[in-house]
Protein backbone atom coordinates (compact mmCIF):
# COMPACT_ATOMS: atom_id res chain seq x y z
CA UNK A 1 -7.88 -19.84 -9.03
CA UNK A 2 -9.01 -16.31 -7.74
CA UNK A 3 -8.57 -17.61 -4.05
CA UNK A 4 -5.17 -19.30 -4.29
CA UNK A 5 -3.74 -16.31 -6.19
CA UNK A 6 -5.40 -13.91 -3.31
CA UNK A 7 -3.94 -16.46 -0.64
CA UNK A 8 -0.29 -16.07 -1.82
CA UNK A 9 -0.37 -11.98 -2.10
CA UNK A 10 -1.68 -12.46 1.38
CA UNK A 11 1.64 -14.69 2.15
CA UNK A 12 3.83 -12.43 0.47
CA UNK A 13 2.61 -8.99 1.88
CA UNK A 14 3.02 -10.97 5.30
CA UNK A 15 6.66 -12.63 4.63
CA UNK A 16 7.75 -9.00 3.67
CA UNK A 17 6.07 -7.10 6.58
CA UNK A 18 7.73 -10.12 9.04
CA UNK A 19 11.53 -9.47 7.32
CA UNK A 20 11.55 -5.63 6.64
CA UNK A 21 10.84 -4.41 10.40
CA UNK A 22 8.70 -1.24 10.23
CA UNK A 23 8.39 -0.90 6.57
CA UNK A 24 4.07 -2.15 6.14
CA UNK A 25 3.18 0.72 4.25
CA UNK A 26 6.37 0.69 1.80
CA UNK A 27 5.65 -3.30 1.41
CA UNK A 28 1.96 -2.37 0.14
CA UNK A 29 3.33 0.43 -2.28
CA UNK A 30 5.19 -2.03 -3.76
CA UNK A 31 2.74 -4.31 -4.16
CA UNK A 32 0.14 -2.26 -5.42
CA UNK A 33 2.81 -0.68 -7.65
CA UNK A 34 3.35 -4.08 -9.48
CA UNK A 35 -0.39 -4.87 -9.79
CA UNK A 36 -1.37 -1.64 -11.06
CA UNK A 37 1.87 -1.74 -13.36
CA UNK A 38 2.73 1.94 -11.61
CA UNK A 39 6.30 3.53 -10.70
CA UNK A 40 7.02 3.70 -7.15
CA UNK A 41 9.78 6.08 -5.93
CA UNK A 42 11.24 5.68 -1.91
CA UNK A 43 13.11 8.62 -0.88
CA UNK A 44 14.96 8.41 2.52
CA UNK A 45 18.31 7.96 3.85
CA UNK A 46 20.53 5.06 3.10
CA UNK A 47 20.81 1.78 5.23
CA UNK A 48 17.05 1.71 4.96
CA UNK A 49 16.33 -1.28 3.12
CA UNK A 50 15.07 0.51 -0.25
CA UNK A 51 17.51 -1.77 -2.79
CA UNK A 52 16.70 -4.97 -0.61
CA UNK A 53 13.16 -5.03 -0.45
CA UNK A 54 12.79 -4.22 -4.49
CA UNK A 55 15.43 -6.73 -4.56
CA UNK A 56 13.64 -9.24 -2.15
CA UNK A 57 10.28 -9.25 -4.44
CA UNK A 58 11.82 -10.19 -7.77
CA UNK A 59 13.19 -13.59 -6.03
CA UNK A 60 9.44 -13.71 -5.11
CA UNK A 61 8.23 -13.42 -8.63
CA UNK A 62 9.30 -16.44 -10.50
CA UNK A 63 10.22 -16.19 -14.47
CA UNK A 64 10.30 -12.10 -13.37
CA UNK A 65 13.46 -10.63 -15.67
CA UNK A 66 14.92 -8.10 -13.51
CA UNK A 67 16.99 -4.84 -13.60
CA UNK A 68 18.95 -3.40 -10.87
CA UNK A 69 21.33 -0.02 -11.21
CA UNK A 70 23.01 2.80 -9.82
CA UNK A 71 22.93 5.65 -11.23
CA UNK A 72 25.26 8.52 -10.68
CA UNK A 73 26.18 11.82 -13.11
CA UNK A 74 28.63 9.93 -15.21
CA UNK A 75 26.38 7.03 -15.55
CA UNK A 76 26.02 6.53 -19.70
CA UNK A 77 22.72 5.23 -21.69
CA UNK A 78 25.15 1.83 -22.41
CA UNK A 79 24.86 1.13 -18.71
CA UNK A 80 20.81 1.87 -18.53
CA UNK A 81 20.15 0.98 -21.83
CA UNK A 82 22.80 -1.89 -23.58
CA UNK A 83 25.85 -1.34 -25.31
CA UNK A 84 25.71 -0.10 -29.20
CA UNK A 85 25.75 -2.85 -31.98
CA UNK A 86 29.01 -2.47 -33.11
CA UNK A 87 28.05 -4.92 -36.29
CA UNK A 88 25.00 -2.35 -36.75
CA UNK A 89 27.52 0.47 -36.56
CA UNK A 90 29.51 -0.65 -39.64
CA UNK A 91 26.57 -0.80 -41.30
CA UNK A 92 25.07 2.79 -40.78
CA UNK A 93 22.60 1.32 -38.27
CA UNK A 94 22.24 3.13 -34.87
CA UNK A 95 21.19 0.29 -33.02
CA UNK A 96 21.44 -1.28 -29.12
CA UNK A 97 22.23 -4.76 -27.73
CA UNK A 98 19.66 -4.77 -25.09
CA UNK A 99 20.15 -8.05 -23.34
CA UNK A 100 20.01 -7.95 -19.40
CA UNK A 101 19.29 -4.07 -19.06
CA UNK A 102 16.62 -2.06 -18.52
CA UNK A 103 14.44 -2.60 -21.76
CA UNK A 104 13.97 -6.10 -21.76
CA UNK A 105 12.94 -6.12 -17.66
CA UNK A 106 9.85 -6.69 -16.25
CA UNK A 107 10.63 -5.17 -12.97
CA UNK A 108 13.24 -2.64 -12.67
CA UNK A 109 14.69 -0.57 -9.51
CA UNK A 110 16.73 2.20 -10.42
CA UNK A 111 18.85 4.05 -7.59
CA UNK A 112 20.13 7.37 -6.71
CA UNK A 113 17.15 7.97 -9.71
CA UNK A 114 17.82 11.83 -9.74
CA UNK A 115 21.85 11.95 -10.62
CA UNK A 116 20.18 10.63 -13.90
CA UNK A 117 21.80 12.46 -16.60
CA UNK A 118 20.25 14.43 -19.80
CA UNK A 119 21.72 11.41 -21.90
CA UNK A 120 19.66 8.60 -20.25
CA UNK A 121 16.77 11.22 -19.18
CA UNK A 122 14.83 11.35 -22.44
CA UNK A 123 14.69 7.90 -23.10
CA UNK A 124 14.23 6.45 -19.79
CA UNK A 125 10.88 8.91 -19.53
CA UNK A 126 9.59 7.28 -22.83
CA UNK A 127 9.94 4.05 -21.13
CA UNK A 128 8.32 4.58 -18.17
CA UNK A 129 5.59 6.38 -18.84
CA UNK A 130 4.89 4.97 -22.63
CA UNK A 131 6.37 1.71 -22.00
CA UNK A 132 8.35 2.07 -25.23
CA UNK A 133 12.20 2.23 -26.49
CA UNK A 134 13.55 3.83 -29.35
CA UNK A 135 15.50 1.25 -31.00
CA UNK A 136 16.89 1.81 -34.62
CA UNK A 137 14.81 4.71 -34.86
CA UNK A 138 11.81 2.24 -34.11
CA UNK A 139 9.68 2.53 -31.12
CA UNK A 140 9.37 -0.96 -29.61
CA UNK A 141 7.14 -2.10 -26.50
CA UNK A 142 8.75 -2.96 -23.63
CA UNK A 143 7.84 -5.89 -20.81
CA UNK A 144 8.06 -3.34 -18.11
CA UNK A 145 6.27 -3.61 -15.40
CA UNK A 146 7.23 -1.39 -12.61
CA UNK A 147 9.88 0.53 -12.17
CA UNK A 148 10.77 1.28 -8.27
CA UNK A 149 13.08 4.26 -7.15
CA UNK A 150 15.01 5.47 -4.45
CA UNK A 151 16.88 8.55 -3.70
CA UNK A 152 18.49 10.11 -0.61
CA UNK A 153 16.85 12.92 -1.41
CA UNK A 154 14.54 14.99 -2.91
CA UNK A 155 15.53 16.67 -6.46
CA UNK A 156 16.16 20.17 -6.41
CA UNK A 157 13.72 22.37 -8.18
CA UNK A 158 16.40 24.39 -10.07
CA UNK A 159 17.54 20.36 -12.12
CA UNK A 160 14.94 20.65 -14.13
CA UNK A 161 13.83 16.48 -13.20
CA UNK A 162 10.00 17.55 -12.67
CA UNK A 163 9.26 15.59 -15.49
CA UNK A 164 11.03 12.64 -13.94
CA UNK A 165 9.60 13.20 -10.33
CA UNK A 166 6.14 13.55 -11.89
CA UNK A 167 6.68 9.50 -13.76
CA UNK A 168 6.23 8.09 -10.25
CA UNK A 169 2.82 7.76 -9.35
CA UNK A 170 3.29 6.26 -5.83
CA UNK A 171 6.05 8.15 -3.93
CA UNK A 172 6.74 7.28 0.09
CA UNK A 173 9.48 8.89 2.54
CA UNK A 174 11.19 6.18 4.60
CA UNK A 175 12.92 6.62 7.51
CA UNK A 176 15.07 4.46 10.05
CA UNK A 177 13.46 2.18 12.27
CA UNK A 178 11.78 3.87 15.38
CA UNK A 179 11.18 1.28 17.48
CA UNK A 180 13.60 0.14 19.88
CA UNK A 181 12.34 -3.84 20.03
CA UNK A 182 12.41 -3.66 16.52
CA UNK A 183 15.93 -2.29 16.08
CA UNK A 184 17.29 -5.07 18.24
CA UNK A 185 15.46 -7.71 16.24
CA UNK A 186 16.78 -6.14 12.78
CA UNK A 187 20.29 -6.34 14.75
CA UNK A 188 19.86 -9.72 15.35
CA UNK A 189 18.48 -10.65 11.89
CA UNK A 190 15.29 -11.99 13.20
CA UNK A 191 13.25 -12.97 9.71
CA UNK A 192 16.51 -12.85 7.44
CA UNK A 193 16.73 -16.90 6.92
CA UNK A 194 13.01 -17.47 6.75
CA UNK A 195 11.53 -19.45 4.30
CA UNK A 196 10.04 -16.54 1.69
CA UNK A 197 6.75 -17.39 -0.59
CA UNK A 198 6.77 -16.97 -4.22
CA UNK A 199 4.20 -16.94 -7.15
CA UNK A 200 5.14 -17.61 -10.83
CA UNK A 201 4.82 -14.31 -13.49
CA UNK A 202 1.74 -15.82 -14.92
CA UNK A 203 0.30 -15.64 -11.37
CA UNK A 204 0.98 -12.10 -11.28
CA UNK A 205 -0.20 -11.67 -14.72
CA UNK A 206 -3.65 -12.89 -13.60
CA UNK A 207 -3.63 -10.69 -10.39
CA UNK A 208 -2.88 -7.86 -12.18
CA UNK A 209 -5.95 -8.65 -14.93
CA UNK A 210 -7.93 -9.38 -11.97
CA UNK A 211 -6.55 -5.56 -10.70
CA UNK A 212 -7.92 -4.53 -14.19
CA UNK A 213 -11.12 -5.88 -13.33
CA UNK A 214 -11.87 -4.28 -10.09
CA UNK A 215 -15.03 -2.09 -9.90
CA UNK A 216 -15.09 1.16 -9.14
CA UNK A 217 -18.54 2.96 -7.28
CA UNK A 218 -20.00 5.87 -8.36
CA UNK A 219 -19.44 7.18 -4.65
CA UNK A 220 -15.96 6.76 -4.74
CA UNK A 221 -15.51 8.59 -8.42
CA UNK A 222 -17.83 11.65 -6.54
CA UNK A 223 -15.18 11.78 -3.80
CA UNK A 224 -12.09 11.62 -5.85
CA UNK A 225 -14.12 14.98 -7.38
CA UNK A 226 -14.81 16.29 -4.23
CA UNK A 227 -10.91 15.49 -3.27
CA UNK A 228 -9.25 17.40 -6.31
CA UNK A 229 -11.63 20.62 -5.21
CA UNK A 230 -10.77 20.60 -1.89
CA UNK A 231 -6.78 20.29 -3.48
CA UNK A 232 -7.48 23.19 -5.75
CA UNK A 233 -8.59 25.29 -3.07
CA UNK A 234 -4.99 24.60 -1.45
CA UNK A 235 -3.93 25.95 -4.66
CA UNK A 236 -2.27 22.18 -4.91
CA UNK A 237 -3.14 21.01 -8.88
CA UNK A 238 -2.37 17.09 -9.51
CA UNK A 239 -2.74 16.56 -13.25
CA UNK A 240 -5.58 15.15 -14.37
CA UNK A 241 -3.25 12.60 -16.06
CA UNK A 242 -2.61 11.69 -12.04
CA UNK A 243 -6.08 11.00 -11.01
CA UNK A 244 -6.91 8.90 -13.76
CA UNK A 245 -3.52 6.56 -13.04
CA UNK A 246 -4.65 6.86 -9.20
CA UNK A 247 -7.77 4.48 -10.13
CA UNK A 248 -5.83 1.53 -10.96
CA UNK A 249 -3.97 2.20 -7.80
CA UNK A 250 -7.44 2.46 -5.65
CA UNK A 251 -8.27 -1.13 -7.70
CA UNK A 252 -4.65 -2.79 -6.63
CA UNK A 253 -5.80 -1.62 -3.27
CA UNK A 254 -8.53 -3.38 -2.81
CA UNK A 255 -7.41 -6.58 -4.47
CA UNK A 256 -4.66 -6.36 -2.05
CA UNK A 257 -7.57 -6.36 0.52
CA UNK A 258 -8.78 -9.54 -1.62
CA UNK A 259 -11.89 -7.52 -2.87
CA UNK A 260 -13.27 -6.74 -5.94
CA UNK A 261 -14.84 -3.70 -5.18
CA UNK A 262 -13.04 -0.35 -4.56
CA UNK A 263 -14.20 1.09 -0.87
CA UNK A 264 -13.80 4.50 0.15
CA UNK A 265 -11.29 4.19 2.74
CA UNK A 266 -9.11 2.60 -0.11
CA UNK A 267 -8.81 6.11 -1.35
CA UNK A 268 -6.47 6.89 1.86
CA UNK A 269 -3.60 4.87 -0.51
CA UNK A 270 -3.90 8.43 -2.58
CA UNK A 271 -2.27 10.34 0.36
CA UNK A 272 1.13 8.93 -1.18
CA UNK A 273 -0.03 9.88 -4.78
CA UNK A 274 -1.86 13.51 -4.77
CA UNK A 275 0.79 15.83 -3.41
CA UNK A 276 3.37 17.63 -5.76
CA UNK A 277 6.14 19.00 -3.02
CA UNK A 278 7.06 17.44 0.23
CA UNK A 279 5.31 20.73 2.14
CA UNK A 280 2.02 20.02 0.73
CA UNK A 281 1.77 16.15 2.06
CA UNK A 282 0.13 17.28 5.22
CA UNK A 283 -3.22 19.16 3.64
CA UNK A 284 -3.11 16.73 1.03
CA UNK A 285 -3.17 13.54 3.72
CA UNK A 286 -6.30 16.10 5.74
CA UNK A 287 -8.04 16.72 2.43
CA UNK A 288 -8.34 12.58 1.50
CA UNK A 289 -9.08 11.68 5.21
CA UNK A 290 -12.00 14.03 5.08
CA UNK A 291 -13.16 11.99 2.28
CA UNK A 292 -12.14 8.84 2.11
CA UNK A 293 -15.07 7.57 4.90
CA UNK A 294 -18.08 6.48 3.79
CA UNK A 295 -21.43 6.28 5.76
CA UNK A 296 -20.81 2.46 6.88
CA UNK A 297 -17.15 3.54 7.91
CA UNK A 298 -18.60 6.07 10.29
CA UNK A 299 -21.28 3.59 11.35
CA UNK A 300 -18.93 1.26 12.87
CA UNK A 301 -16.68 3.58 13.92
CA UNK A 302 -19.28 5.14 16.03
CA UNK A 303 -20.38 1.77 17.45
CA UNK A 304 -17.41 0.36 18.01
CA UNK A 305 -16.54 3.81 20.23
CA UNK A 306 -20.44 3.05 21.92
CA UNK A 307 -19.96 -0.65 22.45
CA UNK A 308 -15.95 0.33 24.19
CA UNK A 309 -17.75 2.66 26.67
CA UNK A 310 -20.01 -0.03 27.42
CA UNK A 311 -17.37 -2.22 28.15
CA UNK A 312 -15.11 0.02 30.24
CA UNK A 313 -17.86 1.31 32.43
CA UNK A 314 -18.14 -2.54 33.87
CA UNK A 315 -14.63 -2.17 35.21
CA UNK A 316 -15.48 0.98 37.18
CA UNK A 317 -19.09 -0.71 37.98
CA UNK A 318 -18.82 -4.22 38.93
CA UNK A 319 -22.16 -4.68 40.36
CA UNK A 320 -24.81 -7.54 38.75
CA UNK A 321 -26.88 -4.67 38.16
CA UNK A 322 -24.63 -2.78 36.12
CA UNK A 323 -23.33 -5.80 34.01
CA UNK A 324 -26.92 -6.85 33.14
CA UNK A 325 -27.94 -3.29 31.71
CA UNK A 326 -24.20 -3.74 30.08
CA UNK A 327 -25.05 -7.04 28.18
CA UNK A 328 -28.64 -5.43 27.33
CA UNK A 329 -26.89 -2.45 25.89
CA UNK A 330 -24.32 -4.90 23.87
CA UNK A 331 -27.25 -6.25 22.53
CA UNK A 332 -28.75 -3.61 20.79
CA UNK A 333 -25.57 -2.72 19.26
CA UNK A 334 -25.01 -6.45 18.05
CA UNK A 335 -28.69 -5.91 16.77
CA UNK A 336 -28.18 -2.90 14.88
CA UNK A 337 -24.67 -4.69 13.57
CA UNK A 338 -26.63 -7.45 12.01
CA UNK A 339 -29.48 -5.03 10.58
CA UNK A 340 -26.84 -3.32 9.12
CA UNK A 341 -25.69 -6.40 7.48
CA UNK A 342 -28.63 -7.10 5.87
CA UNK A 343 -29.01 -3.99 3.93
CA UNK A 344 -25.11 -3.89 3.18
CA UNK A 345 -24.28 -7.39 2.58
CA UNK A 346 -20.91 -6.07 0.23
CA UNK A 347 -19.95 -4.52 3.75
CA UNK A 348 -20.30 -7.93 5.48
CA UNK A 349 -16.76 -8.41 6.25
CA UNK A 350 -16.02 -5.43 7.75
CA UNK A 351 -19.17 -5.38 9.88
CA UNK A 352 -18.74 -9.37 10.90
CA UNK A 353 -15.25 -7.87 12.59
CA UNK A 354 -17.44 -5.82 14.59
CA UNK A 355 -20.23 -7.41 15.58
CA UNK A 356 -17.80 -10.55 16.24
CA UNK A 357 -15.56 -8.06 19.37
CA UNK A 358 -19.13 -7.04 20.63
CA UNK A 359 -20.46 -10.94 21.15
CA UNK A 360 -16.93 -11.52 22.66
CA UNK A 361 -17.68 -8.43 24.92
CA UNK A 362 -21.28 -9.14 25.76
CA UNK A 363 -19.74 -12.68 26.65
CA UNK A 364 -17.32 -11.93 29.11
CA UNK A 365 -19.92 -9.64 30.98
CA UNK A 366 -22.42 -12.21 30.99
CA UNK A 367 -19.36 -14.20 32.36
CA UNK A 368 -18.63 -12.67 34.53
CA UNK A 369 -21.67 -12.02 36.25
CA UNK A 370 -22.45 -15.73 36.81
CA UNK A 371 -19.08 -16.79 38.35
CA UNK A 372 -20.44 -18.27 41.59
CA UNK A 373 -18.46 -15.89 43.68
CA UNK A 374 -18.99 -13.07 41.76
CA UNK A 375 -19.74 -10.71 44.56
CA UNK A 376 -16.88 -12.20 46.80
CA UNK A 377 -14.20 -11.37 44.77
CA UNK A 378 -14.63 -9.07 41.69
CA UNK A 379 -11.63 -6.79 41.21
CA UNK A 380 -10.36 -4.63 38.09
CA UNK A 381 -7.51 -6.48 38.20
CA UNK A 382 -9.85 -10.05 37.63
CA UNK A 383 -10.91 -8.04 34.25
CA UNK A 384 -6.69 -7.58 32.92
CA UNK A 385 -7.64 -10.44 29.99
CA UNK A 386 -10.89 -8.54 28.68
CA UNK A 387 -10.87 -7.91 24.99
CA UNK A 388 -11.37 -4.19 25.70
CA UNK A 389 -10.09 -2.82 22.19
CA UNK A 390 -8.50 0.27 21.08
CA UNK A 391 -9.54 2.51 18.16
């Protein structure tokens, strides 16, 4: 059950990423927004895809009851919120009808968030962040979900919405597409008619108890400490409200990553989640980089840096000599891989990537230095198919 419910995130996150060109890290957000049952807010110009892909994922989720709306400043609670009971009226009863809007949906995406007015404000706070609706003077839980959000821009401090900007835990900037290739292919539709996966709300249901579930290390609760120093010193002050919601995000994260366990470069998700104005994202993303490595993560970053020089000084040295001391070299590394393994088998996927581009590395060496007419005819341009690999 775990594996099929893993499999179709997996086919989701990759039917999104192949039909919203340039948009991988807003695709995630989203996800991890809905497993973690977290607010997401996109802010960026429009003609950017922020209404379709919201749009897009509750056709994914089957059974999903769904809310869309603009909102502008004459926008009234009836339109958010359901009409008043007219038959409750007569009778001295302050009551709403609240069929099809926003407190009977699971999944809601609210646009143009910030021309919210004071009317729909109050109560649309309540229901994000309490997941309750004052009905009839009762409060009554709501099936809310997530709620996603997008604005053209950011609210201005003098509106008074820090309350609002505050409900959204997960908050990205997107921008047009950069790339040219992927311009023309968003011009040509390439994606739009394919065949999308879906998973039924009780699927979701169990992914997100499975979120619930996730554990979190001791290492990774020490660097989320370390973090919010390193932000205090910036004189930048997250609530502490906002670091405990950020664990559920760090859990969807790594479920996402079909684990169980939280790892420290999950925490580099927070770099969309820590900062409180748009000029403190860039200490904020230094701070969490800083931390958000753990000793393995350096490990294999410095070997896979060692075992790439290796590999490149072979195309400037040819010779059998040099290729043998090359393969002997690989070997060591692909040694210390597998020792490495051993004493951190919840690492093992990580390192198996690894040590798997080194024995394809050491192989094409060794290949290359028995072709029979090795000497006759090596050239760097014989080596343009290596699986020489970037950082």
């Amino acid at each position: 059950m775990i594996v099929t419910d893993y499999n179709k995130l997996v086919q989701i996150r990759q039917a999104l990423n192949s039909k919203f060109l340039e948009r991988e890290k807003e695709v995630e957000g989203i996800l991890v927004a809905l497993l973690s049952r977290q607010s997401m807010l996109m802010i960026g110009p429009a003609g950017t895809a922020k209404s379709a892909l919201s749009s897009e994922l509750s056709t994914i989720i089957e059974g999903c009851t769904y809310f869309q709306w603009l909102l502008t400043k004459f926008s009234t609670p009836e339109e958010v919120f359901g009409p008043l009971s007219l038959k409750g009226l007569e009778q001295g009863v302050y009551q709403r009808i609240t069929t099809n809007k926003m407190p009977e949906a699971n999944l809601v995406f609210l646009d143009e968030i910030f021309k919210a007015n004071s009317a729909i404000l109050n109560s649309m706070l309540t229901l994000i962040n309490e997941r309750l609706f004052y009905n009839y003077g009762t409060p009554v839980q709501v099936p809310l979900m997530s709620v996603i959000s997008a604005s053209n821009e950011y609210p201005d401090e003098e509106e008074g919405l820090d309350a609002l900007f505050d409900r959204f835990l997960l908050r990205y900037e997107i921008n047009p597409i950069a790339d040219e290739t992927n311009f023309v292919s968003m011009l040509k539709a390439a994606g739009q008619t394919m065949q999308m996966p879906f998973m039924t709300l009780e699927e979701l249901v169990h992914l997100q108890f499975l979120t619930d579930n996730v554990i979190i290390p001791d290492e990774v609760y020490k660097a989320l400490s370390k973090i919010r120093v390193g932000l205090r010193d910036e004189g930048i002050r997250p609530s502490d409200r906002r670091f405990k919601q950020s664990l559920s995000v760090l859990q969807a994260k790594a479920v996402i990553s079909q684990r169980q366990v939280v790892q420290m470069d999950d925490m580099m998700i927070l770099e969309n989640v820590l900062w409180e104005k748009v000029d403190q994202k860039d200490i904020v993303s230094y701070i969490i980089r800083n931390h958000a490595h753990d000793v393995i993560t350096q490990t294999l970053y410095s070997l896979k840096n060692e075992a790439n020089e290796i590999f490149y000084s072979t195309l400037h040295d040819q010779s059998p000599e040099a290729g043998m001391e090359a393969t002997q070299k690989m070997k060591a590394l692909m040694a210390e891989l597998n020792k490495l393994k051993i004493h951190n088998q919840s690492r093992q996927a990580d390192i198996d990537v690894l040590l798997n581009k080194v024995t394809s590395m050491q192989q094409e060496i060794l290949d290359r230095i028995l072709e029979p007419c090795h000497l006759d005819n090596l050239n760097e341009q014989s080596w343009s198919s290596s699986i020489f690999f970037k950082m």
